[in-house]
Protein backbone atom coordinates (compact mmCIF):
# COMPACT_ATOMS: atom_id res chain seq x y z
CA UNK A 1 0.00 0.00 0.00
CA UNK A 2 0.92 3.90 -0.55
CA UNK A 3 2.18 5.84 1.96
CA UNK A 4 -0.23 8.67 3.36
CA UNK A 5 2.31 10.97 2.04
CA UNK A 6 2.18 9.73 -1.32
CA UNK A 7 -1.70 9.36 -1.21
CA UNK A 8 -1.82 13.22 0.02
CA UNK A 9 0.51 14.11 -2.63
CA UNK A 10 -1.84 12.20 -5.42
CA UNK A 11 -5.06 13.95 -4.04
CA UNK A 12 -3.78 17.10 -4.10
CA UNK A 13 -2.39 16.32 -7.58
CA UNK A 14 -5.48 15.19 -9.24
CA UNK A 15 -7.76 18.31 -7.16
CA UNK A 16 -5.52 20.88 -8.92
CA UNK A 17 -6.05 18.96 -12.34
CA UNK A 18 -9.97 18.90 -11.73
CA UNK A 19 -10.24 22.72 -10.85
CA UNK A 20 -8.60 22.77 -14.15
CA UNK A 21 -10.69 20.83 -16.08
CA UNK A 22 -13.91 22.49 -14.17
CA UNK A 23 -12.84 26.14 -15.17
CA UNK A 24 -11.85 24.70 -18.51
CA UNK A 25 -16.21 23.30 -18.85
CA UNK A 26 -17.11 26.55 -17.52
CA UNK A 27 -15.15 28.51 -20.62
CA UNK A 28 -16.49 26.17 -22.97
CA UNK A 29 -20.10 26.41 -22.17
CA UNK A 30 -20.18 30.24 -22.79
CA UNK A 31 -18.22 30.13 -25.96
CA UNK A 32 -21.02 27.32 -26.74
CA UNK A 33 -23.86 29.31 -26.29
CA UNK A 34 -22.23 32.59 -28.13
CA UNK A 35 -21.25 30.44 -31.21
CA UNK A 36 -24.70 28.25 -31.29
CA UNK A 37 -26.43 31.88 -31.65
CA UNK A 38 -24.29 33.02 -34.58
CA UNK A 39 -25.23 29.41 -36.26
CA UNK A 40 -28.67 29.60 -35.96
CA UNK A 41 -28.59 33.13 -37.57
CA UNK A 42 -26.56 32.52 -40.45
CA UNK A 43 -29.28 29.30 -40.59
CA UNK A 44 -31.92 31.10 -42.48
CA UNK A 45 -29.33 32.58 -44.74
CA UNK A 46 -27.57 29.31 -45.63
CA UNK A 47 -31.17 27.85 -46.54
CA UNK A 48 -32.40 29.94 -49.19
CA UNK A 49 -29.08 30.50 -50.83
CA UNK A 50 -29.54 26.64 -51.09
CA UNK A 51 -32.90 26.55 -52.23
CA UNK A 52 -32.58 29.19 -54.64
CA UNK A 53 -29.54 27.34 -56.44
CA UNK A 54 -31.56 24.38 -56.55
CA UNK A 55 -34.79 26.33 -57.84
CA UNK A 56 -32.45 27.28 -60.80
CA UNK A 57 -31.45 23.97 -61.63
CA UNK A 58 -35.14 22.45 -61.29
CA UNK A 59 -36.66 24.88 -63.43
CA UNK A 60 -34.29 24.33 -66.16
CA UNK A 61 -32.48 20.73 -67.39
CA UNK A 62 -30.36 22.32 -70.50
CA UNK A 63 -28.05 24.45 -68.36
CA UNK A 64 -24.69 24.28 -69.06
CA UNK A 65 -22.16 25.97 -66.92
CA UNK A 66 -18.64 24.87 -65.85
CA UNK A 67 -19.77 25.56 -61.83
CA UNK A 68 -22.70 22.51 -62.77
CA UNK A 69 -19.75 20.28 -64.82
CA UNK A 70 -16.71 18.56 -62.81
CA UNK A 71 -12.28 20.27 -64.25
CA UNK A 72 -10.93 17.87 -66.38
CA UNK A 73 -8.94 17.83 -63.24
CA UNK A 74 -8.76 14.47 -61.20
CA UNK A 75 -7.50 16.60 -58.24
CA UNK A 76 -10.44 17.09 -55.54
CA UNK A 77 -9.79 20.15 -53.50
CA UNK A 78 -11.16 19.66 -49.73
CA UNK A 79 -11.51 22.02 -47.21
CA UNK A 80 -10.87 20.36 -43.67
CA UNK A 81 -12.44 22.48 -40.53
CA UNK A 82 -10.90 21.06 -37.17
CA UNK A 83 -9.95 23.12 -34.04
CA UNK A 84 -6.41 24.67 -32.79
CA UNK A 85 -6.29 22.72 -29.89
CA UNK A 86 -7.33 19.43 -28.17
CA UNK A 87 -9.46 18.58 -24.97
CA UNK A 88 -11.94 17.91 -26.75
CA UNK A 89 -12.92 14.30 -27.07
CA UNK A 90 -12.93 12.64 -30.43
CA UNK A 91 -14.15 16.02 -32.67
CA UNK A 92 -11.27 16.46 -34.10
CA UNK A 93 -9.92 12.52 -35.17
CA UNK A 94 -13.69 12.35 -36.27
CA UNK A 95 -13.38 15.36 -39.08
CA UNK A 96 -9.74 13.59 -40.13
CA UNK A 97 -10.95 10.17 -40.47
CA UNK A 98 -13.56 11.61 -43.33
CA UNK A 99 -10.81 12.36 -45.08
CA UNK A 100 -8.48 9.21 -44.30
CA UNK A 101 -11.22 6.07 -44.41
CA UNK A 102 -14.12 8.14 -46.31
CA UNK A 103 -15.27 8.09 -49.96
CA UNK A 104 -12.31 10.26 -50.70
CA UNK A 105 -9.87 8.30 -49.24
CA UNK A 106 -6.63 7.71 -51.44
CA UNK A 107 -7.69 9.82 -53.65
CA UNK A 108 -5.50 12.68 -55.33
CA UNK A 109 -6.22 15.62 -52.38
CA UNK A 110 -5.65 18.98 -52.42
CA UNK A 111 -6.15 20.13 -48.21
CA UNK A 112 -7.39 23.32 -47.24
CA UNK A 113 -6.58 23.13 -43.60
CA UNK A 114 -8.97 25.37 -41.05
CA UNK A 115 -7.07 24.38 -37.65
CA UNK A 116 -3.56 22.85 -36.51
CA UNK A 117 -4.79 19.85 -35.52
CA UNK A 118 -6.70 18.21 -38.79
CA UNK A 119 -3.65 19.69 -40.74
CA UNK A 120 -0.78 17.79 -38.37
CA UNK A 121 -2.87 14.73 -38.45
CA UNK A 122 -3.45 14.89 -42.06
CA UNK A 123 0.26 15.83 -42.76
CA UNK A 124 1.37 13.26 -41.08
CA UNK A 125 -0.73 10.46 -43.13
CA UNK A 126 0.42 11.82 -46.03
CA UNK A 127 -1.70 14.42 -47.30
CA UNK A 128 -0.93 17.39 -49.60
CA UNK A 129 -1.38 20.69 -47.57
CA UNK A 130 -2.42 23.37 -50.02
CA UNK A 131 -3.37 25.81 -47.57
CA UNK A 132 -3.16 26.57 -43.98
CA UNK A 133 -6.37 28.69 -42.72
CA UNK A 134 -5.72 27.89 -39.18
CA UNK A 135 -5.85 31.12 -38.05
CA UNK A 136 -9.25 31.79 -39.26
CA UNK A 137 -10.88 28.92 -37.18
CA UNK A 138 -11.42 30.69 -33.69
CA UNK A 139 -13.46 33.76 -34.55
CA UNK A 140 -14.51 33.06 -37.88
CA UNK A 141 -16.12 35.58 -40.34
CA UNK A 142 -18.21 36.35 -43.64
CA UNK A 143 -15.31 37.84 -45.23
CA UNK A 144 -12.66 34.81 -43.96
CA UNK A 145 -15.22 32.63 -45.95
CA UNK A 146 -15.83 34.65 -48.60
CA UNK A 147 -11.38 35.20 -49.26
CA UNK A 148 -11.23 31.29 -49.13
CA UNK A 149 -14.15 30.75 -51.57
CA UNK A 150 -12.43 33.28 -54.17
CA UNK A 151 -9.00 30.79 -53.38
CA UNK A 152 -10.48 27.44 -54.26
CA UNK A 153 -13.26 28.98 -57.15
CA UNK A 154 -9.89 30.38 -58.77
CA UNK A 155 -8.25 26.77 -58.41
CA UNK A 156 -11.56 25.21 -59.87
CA UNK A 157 -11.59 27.71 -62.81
CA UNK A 158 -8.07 27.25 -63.83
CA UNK A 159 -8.49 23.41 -64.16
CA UNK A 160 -6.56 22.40 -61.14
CA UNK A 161 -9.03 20.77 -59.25
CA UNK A 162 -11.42 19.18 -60.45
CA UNK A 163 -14.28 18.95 -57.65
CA UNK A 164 -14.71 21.03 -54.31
CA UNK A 165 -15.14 19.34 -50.85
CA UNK A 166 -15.90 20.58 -46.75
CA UNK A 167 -15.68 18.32 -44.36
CA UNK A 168 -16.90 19.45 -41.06
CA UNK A 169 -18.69 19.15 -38.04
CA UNK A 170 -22.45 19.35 -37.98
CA UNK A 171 -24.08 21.19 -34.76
CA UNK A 172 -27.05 19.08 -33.84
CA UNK A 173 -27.64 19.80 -29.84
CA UNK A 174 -24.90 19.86 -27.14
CA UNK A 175 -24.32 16.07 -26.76
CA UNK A 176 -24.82 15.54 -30.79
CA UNK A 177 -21.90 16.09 -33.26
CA UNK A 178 -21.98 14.74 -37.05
CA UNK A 179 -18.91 14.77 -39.06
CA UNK A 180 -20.31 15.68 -42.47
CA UNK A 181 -18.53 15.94 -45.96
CA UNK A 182 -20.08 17.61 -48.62
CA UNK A 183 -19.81 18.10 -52.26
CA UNK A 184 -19.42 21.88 -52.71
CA UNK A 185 -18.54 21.98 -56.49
CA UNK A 186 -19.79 20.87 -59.21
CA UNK A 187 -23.53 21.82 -58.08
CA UNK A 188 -25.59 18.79 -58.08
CA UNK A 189 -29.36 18.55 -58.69
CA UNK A 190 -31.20 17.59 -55.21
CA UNK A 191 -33.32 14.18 -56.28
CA UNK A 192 -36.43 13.63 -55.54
CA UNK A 193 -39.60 16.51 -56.64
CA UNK A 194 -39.10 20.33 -54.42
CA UNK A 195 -42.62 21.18 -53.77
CA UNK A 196 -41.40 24.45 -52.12
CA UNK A 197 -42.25 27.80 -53.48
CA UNK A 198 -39.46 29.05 -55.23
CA UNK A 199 -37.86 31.81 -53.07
CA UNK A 200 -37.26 34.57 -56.09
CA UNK A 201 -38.08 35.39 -59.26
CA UNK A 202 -35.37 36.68 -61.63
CA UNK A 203 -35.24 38.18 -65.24
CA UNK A 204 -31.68 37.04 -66.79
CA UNK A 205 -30.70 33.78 -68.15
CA UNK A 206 -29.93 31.15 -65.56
CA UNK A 207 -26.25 31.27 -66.60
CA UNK A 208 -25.49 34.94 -65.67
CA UNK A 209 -27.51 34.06 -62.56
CA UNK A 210 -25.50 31.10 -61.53
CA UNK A 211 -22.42 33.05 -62.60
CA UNK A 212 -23.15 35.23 -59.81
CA UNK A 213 -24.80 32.81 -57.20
CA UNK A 214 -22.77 30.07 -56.75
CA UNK A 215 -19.87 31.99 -55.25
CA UNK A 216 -22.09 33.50 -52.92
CA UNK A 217 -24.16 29.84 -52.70
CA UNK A 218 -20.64 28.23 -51.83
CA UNK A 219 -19.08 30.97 -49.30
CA UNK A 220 -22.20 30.70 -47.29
CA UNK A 221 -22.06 26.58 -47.09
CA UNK A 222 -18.21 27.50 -46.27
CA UNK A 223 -19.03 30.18 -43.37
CA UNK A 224 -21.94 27.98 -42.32
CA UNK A 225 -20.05 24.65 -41.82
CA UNK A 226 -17.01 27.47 -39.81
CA UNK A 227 -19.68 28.48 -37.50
CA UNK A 228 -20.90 24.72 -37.07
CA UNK A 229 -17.56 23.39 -36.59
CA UNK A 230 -17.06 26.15 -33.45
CA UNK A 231 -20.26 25.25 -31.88
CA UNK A 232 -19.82 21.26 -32.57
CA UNK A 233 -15.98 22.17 -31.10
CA UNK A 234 -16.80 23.76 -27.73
CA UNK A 235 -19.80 21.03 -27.33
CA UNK A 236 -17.44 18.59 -27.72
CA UNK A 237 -14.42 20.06 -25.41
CA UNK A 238 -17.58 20.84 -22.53
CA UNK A 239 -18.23 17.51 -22.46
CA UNK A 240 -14.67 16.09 -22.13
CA UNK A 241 -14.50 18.29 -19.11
CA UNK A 242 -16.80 17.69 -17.86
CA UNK A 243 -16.12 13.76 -17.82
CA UNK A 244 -12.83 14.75 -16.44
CA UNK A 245 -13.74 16.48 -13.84
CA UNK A 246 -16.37 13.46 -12.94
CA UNK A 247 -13.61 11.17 -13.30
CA UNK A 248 -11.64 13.51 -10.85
CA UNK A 249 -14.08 13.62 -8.68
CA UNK A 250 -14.40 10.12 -7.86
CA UNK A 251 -10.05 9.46 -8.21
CA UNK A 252 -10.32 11.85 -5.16
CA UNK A 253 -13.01 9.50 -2.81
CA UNK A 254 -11.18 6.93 -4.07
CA UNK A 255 -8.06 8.33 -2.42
CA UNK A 256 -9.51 9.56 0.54
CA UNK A 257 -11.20 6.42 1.32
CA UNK A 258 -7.24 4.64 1.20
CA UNK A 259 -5.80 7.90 2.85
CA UNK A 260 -8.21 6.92 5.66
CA UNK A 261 -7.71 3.48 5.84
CA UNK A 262 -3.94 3.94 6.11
CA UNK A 263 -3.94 6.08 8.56
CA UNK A 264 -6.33 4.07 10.65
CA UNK A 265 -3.98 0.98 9.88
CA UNK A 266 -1.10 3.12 11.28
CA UNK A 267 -2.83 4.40 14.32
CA UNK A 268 -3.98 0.70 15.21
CA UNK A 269 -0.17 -0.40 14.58
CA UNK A 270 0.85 2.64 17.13
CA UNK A 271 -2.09 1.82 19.48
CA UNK A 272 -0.72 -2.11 19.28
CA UNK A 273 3.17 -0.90 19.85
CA UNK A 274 2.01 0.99 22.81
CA UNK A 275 0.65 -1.73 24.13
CA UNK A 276 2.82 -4.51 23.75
CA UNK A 277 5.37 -2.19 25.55
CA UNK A 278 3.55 -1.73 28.28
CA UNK A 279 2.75 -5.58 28.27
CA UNK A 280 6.49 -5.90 28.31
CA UNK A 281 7.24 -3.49 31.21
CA UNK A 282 4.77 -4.81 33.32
């Protein structure tokens, strides 16, 4: 068995590393709530970009634009959204492994990296690292999006890739995370029949209007899936810590239950001692 000092020593050890971890929940559940509010306002926003691209396509089967047609390219440009640091569970091996056992995998990859860690983990399997955006992936914004959108469109419209990927994380409720990858470019057709009223009406040909859309359609999917991926991130590092500080929790009644137990084993052996000397002297 330990010594008490050693037990003490562990305690005290393991309470420091729990206030940590607490403190640590604490941050993560306010940045949580301040990011979940800037996803469910850019919500509306993302949605009828969507259904307006795919009111275009509906009402007409004999457009012909390269944004609807995959490069010649067999390169796939994919834009990766993880988080600058760790502590948080499995969110950000979950975004890499889309990448490294998904549909894409050994395929000819062009990464966008939004955060350290899917770009480390990705370099070191291999991967091509065509961009590093990790400084964009804290506080992200409209016109961080938008910048990246004009890299990759240019890429797409010189031939060098020939299709358009984002994988990220998907912000379904606080315990509920979905790695999701998505086809960005070329714009498919949504199957099945869209009953919805369409959400404009416009004048010019459906090229021009795509010509001017899909940038737009494909920054907001981009800026969406940013604010996602900080909400899915600070759900996911809340509820590490707060395992970790469970965990801590009982490590430390644990420990006190053998701190007390030793030292009642060593005030019974002192009690005994005391004892069997005066036994002895008598």
């Amino acid at each position: 068995m330990a010594s008490m000092r050693d037990i003490k020593r562990r305690k005290s050890s393991i309470q420091s590393t729990g206030q940590i971890t607490k403190a640590m929940k604490l941050v993560a559940t306010v940045k949580l709530q301040k990011a979940r509010g800037k996803a469910e306002q850019n919500q509306p926003y993302s949605d009828c970009m969507y259904k307006t691209v795919q009111s275009i396509l509906e009402r007409s089967d004999s457009i012909s634009h390269p944004y609807l047609q995959g490069g010649d390219s067999p390169k796939k440009a994919v834009i990766v959204i993880s988080s600058n640091r760790g502590l948080a569970g499995g969110y950000n091996s979950n975004v890499v492994k889309l990448i490294t056992k998904g549909e894409l995998a050994g395929e000819d990859l062009d990464i966008y990296a939004i955060g350290k860690k899917g770009r480390e983990a990705l370099q070191r399997a291999g991967y091509h690292i065509k961009l590093d955006c990790s400084d964009i992936c804290e506080e992200p914004t409209y016109a961080d999006a938008a910048a990246l959108g004009r890299e990759i469109l240019d890429s797409f419209a010189k031939g060098e890739v020939g299709e358009i990927w984002l994988a990220y994380t998907w912000f379904k409720n606080t315990v509920v995370h979905e790695p999701r990858l998505v086809k960005l470019l070329p714009v498919e057709k949504e199957e099945g029949d869209n009953q919805e009223q369409i959400p404009m009406n416009y004048e010019a040909e459906e090229e021009s209007i795509l010509e001017m859309l899909i940038p737009k359609y494909i920054t907001s999917l981009i800026y969406g899936g940013l604010l996602e991926s900080v909400a899915s991130e600070n759900g996911a590092r809340m509820q590490a810590m707060d395992s970790a500080t469970s965990n801590a929790e009982e490590m430390i009644d644990d420990l006190t239950l053998l701190y007390n137990r030793a030292r009642q084993g060593s005030i019974t052996q002192e009690l005994t001692e005391i004892i069997a000397g005066a036994s002895a002297i008598s």
